[in-house]
PDB file of N, CA and C in Angstrom:
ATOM      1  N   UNK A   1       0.816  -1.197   0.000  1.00  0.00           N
ATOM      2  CA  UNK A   1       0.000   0.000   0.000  1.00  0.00           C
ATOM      3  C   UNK A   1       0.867   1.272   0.000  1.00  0.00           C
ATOM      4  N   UNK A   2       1.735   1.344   1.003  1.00  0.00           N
ATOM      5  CA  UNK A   2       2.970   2.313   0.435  1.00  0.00           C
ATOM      6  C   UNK A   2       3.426   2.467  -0.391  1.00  0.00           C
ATOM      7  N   UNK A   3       3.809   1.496  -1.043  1.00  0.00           N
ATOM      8  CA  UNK A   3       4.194   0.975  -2.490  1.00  0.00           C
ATOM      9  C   UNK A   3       3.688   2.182  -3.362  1.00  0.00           C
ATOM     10  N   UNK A   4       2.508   1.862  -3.157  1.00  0.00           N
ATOM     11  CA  UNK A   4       1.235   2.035  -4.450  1.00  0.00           C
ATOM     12  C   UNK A   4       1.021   4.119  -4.039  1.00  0.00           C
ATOM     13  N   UNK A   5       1.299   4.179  -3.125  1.00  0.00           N
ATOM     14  CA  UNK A   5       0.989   5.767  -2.411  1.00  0.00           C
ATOM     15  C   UNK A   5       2.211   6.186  -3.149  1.00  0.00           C
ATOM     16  N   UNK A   6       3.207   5.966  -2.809  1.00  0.00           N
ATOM     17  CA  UNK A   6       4.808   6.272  -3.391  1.00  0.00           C
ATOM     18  C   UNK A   6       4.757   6.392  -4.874  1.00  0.00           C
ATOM     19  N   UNK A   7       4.323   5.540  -6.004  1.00  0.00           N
ATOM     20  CA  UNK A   7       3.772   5.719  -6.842  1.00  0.00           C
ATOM     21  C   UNK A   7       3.307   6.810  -7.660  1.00  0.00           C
ATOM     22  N   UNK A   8       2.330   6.697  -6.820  1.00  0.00           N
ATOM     23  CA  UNK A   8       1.004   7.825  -7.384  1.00  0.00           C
ATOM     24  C   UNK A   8       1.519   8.965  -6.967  1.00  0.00           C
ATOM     25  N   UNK A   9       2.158   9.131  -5.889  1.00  0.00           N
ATOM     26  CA  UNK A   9       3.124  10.585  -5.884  1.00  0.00           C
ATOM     27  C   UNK A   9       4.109  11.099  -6.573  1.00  0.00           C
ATOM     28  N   UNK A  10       4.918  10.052  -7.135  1.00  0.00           N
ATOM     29  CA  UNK A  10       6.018  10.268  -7.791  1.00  0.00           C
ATOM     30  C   UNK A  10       5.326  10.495  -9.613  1.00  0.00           C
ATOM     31  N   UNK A  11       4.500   9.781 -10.009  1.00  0.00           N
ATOM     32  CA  UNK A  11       3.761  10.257 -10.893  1.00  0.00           C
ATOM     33  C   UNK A  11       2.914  11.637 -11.230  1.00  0.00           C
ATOM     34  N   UNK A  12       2.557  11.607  -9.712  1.00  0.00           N
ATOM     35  CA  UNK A  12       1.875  12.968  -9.793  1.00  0.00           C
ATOM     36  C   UNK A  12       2.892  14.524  -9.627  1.00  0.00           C
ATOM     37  N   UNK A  13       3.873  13.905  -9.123  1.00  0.00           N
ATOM     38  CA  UNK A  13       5.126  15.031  -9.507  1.00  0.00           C
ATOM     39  C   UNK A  13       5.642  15.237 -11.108  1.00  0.00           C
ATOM     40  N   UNK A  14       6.063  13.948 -11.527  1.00  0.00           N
ATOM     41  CA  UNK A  14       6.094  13.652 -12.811  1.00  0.00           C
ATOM     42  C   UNK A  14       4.528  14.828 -14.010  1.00  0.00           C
ATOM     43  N   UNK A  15       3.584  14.719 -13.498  1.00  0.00           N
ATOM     44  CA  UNK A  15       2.505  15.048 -14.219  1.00  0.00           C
ATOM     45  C   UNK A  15       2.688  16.885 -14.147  1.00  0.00           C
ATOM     46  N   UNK A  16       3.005  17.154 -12.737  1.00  0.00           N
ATOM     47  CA  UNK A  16       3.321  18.346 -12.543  1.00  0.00           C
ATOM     48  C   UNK A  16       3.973  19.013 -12.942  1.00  0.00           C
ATOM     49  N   UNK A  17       5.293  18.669 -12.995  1.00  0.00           N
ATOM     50  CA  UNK A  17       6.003  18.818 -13.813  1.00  0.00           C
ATOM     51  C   UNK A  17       6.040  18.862 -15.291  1.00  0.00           C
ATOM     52  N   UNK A  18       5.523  18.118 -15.627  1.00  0.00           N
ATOM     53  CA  UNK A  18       5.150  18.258 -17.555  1.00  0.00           C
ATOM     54  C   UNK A  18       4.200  19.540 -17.599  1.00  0.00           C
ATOM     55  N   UNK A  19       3.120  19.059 -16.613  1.00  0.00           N
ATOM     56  CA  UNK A  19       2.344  20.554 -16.663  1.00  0.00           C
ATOM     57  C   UNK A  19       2.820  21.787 -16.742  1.00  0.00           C
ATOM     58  N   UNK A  20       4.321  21.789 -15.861  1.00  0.00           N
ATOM     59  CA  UNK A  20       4.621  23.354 -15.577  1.00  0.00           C
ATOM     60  C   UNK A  20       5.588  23.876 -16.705  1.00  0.00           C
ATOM     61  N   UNK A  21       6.082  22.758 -17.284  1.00  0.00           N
ATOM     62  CA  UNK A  21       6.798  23.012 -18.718  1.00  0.00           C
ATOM     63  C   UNK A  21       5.976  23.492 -19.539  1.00  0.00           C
ATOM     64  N   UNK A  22       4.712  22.337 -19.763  1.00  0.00           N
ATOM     65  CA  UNK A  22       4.364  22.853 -21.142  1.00  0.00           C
ATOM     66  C   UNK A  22       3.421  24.767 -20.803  1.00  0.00           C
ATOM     67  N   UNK A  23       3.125  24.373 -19.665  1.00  0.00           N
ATOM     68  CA  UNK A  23       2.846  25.966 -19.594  1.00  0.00           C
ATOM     69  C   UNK A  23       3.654  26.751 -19.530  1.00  0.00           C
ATOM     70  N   UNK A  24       5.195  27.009 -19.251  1.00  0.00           N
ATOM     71  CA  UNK A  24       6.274  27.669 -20.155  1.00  0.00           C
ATOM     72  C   UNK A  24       6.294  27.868 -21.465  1.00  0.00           C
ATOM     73  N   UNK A  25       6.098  27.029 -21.795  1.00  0.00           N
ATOM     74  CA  UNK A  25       6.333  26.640 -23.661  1.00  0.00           C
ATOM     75  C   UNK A  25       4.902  27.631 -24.251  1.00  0.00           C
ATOM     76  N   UNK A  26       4.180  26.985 -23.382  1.00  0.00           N
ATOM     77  CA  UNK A  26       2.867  27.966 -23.998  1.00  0.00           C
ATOM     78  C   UNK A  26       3.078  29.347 -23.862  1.00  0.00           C
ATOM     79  N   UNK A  27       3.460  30.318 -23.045  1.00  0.00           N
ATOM     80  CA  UNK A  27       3.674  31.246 -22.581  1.00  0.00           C
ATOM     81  C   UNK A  27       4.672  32.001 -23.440  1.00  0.00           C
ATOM     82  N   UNK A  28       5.998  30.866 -23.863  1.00  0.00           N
ATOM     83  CA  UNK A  28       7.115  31.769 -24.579  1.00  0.00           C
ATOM     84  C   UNK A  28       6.067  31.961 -25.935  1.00  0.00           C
ATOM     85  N   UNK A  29       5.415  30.371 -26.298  1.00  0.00           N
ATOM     86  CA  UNK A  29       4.570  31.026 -27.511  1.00  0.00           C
ATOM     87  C   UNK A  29       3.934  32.099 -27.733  1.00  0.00           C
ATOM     88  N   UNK A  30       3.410  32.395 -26.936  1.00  0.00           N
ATOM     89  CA  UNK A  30       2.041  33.674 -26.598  1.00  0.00           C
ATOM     90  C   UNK A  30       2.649  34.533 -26.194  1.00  0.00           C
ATOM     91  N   UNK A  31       4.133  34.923 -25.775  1.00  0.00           N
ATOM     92  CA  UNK A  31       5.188  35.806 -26.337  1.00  0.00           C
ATOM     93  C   UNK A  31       5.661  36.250 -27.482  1.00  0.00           C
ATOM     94  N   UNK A  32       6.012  35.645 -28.222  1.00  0.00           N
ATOM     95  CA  UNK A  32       5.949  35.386 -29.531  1.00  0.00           C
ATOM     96  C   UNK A  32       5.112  35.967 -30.779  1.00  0.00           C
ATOM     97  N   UNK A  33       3.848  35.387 -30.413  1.00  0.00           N
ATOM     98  CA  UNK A  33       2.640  35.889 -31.153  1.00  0.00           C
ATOM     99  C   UNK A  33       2.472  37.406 -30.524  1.00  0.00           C
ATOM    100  N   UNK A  34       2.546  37.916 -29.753  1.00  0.00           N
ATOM    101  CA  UNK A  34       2.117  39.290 -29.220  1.00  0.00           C
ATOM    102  C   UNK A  34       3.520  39.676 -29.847  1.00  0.00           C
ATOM    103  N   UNK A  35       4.515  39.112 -30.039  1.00  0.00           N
ATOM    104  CA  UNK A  35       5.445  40.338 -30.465  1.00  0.00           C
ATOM    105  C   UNK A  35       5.646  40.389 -32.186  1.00  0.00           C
ATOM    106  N   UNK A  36       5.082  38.798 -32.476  1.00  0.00           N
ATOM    107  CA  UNK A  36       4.859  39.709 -34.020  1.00  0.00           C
ATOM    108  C   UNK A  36       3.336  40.458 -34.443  1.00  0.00           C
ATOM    109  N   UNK A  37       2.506  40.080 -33.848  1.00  0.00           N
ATOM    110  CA  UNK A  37       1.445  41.116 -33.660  1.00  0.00           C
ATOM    111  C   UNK A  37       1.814  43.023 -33.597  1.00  0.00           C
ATOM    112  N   UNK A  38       2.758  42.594 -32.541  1.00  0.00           N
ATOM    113  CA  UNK A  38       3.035  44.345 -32.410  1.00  0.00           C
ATOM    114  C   UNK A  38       4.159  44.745 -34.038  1.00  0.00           C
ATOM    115  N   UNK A  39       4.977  43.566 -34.428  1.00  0.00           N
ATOM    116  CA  UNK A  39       5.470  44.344 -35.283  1.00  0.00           C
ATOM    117  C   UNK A  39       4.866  44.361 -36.111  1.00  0.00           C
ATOM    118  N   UNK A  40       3.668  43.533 -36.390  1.00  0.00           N
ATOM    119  CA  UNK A  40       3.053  43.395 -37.897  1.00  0.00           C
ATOM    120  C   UNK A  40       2.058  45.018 -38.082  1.00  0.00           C
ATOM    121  N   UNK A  41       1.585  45.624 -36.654  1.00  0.00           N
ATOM    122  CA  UNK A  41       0.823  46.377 -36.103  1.00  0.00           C
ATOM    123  C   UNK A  41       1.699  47.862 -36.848  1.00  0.00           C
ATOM    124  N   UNK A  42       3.147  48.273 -36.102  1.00  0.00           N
ATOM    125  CA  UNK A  42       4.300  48.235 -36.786  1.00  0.00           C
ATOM    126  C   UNK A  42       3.678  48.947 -38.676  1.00  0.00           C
ATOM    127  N   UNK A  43       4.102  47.480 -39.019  1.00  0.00           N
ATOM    128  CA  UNK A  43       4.445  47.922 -40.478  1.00  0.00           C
ATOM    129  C   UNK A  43       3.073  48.131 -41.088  1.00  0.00           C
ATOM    130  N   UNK A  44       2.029  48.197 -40.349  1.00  0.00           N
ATOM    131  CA  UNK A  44       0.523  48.201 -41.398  1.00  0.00           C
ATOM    132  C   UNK A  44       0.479  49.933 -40.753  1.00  0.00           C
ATOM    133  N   UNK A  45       0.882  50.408 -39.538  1.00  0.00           N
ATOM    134  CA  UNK A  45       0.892  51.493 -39.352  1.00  0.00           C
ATOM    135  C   UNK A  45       1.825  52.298 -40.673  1.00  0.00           C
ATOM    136  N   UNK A  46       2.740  52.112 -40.883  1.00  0.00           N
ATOM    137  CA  UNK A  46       3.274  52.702 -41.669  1.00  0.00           C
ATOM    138  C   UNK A  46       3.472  52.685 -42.944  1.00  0.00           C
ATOM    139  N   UNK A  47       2.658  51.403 -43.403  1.00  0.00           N
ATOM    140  CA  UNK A  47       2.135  51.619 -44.880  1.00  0.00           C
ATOM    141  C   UNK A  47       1.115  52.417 -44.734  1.00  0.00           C
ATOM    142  N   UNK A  48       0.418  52.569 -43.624  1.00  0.00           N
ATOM    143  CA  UNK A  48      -0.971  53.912 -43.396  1.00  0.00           C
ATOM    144  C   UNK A  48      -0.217  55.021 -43.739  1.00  0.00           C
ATOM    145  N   UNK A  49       0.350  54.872 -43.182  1.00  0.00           N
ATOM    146  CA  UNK A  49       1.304  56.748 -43.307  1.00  0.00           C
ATOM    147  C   UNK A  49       1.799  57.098 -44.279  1.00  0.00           C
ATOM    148  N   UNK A  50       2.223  55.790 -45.118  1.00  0.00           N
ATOM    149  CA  UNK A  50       2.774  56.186 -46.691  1.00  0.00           C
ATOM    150  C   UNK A  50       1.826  56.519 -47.548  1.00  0.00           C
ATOM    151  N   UNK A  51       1.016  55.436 -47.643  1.00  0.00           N
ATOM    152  CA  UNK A  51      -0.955  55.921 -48.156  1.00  0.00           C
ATOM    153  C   UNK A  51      -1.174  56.797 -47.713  1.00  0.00           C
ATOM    154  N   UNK A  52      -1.207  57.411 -46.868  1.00  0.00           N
ATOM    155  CA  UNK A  52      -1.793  58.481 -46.437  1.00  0.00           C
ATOM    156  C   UNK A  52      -1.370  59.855 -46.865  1.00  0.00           C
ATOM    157  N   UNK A  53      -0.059  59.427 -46.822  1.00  0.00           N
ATOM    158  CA  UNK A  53       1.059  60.902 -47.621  1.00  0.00           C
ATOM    159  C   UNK A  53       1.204  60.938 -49.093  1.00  0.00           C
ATOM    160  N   UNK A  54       1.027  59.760 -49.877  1.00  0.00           N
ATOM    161  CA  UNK A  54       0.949  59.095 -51.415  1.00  0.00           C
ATOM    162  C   UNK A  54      -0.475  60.638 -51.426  1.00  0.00           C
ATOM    163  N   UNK A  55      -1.545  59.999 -51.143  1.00  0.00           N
ATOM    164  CA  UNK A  55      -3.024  61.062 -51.391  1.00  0.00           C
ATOM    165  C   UNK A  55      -2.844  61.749 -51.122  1.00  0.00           C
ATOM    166  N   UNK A  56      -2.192  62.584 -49.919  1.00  0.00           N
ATOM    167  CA  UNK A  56      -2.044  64.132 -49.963  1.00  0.00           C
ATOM    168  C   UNK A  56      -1.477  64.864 -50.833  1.00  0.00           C
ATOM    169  N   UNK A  57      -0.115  63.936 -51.474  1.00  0.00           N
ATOM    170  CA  UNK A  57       0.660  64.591 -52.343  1.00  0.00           C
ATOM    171  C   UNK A  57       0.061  64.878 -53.626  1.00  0.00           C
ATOM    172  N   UNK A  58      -0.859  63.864 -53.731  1.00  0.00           N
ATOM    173  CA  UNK A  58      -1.569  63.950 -55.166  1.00  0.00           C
ATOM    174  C   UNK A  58      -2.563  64.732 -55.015  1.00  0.00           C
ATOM    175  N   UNK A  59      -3.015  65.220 -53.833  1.00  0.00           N
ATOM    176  CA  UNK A  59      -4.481  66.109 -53.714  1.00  0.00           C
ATOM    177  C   UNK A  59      -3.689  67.293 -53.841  1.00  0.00           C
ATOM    178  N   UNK A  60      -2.637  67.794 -53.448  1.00  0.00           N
ATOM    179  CA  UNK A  60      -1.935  68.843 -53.874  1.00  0.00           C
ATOM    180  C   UNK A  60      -1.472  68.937 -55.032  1.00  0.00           C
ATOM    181  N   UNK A  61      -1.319  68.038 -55.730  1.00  0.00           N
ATOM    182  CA  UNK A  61      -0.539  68.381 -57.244  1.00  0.00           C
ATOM    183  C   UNK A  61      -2.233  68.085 -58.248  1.00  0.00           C
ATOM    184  N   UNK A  62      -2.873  67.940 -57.826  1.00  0.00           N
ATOM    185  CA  UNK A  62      -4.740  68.142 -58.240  1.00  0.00           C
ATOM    186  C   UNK A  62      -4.865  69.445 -58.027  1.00  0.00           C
ATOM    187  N   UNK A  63      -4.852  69.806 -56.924  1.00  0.00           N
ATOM    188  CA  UNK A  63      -5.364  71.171 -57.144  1.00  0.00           C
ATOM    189  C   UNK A  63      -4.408  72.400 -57.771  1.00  0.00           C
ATOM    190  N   UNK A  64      -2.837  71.901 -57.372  1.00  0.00           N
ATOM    191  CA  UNK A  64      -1.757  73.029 -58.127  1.00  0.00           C
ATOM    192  C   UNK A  64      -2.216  72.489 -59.557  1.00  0.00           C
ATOM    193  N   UNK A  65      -2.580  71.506 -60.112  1.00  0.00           N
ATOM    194  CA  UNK A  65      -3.172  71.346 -61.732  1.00  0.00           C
ATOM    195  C   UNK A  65      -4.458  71.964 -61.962  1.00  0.00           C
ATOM    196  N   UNK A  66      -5.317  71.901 -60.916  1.00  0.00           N
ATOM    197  CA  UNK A  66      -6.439  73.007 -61.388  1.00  0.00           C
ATOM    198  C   UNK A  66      -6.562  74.136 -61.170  1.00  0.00           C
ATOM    199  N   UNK A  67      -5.704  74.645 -60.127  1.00  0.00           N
ATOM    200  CA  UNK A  67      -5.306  76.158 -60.430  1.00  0.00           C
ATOM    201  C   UNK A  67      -4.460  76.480 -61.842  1.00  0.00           C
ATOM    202  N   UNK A  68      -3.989  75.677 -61.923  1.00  0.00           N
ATOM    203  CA  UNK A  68      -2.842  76.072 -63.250  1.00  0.00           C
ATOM    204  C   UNK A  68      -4.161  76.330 -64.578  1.00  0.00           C
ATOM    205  N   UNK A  69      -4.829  75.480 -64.863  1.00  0.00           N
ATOM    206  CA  UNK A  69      -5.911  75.675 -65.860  1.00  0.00           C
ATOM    207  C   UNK A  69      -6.802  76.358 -65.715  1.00  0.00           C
ATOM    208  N   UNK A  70      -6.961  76.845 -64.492  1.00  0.00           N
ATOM    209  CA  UNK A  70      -8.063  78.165 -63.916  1.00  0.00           C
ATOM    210  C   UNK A  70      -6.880  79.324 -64.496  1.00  0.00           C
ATOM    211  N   UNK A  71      -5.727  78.961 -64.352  1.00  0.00           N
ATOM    212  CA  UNK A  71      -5.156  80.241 -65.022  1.00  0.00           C
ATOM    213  C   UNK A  71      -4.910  80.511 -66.637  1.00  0.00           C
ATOM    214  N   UNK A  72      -4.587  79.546 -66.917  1.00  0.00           N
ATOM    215  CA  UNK A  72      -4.945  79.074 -68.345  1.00  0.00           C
ATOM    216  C   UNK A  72      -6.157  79.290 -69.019  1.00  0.00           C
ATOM    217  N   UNK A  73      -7.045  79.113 -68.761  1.00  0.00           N
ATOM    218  CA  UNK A  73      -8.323  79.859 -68.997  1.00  0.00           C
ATOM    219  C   UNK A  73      -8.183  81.221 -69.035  1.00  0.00           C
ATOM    220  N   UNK A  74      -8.177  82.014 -67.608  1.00  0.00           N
ATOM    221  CA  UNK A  74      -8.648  83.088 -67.600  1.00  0.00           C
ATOM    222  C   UNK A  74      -7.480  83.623 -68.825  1.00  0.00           C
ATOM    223  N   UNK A  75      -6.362  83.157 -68.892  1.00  0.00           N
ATOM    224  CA  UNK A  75      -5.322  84.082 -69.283  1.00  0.00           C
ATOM    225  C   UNK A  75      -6.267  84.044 -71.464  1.00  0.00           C
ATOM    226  N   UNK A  76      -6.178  82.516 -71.692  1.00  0.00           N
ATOM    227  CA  UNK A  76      -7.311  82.339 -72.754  1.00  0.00           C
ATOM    228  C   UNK A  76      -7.848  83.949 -72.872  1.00  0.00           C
ATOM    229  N   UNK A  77      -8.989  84.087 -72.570  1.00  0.00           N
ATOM    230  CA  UNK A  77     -10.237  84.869 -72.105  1.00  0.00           C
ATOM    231  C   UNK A  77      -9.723  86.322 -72.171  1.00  0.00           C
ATOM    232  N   UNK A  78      -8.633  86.460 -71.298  1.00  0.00           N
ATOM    233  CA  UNK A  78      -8.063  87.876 -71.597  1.00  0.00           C
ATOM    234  C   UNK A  78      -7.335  88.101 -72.838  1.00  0.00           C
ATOM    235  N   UNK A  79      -7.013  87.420 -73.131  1.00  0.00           N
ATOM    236  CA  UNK A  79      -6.483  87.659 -74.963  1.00  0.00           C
ATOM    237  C   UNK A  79      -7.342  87.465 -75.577  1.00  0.00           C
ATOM    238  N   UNK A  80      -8.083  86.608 -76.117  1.00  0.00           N
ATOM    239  CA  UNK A  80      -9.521  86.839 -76.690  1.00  0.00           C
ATOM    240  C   UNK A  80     -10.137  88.442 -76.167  1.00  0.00           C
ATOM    241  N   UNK A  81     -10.350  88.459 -75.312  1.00  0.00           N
ATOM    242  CA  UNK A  81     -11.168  90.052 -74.785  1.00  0.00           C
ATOM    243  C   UNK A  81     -10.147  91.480 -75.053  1.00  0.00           C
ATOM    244  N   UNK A  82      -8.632  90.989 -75.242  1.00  0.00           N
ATOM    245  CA  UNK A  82      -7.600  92.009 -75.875  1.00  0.00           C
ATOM    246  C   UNK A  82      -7.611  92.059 -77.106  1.00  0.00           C
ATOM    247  N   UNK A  83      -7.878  90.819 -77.770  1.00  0.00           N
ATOM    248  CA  UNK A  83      -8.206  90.501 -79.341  1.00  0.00           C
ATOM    249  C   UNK A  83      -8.982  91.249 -79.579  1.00  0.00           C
ATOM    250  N   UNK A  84     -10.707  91.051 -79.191  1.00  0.00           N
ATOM    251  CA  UNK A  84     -11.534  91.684 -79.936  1.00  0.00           C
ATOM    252  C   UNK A  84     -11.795  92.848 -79.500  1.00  0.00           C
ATOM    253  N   UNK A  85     -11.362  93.347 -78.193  1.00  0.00           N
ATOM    254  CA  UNK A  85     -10.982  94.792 -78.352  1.00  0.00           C
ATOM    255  C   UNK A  85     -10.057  95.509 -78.872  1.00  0.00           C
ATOM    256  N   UNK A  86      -9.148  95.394 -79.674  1.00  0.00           N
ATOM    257  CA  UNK A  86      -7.810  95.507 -80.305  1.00  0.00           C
ATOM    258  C   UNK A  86      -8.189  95.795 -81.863  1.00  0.00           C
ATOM    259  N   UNK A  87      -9.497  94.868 -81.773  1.00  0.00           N
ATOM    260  CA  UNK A  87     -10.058  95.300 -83.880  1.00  0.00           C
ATOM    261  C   UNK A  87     -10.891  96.327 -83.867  1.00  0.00           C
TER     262      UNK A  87
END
């Protein structure tokens, strides 16, 4: 009966032990995953910021292009209106 007590203790240390490993192991994993999470977090942030600066640059060179043809026009318009006041 000692025997059998001695046993079941030394097993149940044994069990404990595996337990407390693999919950290490789990843990470095789930380390791991949170830290490529943060870098993946990281680089999607800063393809935002490149997108984000890509459209501004082009909303500015949109409107320096439609000012340019708002001037183009008017300038049009005033030579025509120098033209036919000129005959």
């Amino acid at each position: 009966m000692i025997d059998d007590l001695q046993q079941k203790l030394e097993l149940s240390r044994l069990e404990l032990a595996s337990a407390q490993l693999e919950t290490q192991e789990k843990a470095t994993l789930q380390q791991q995953e949170v830290g490529k999470m943060q870098l993946y977090t990281q680089i999607a942030s800063s393809k935002l910021s490149t997108a984000q600066a890509r459209v501004e640059s082009l909303r500015r060179v949109r409107c320096e292009k439609d000012g340019f043809e708002e001037r183009q026009q008017k300038l049009r318009k005033d030579r025509i209106c120098t033209m036919i006041g000129a005959e």
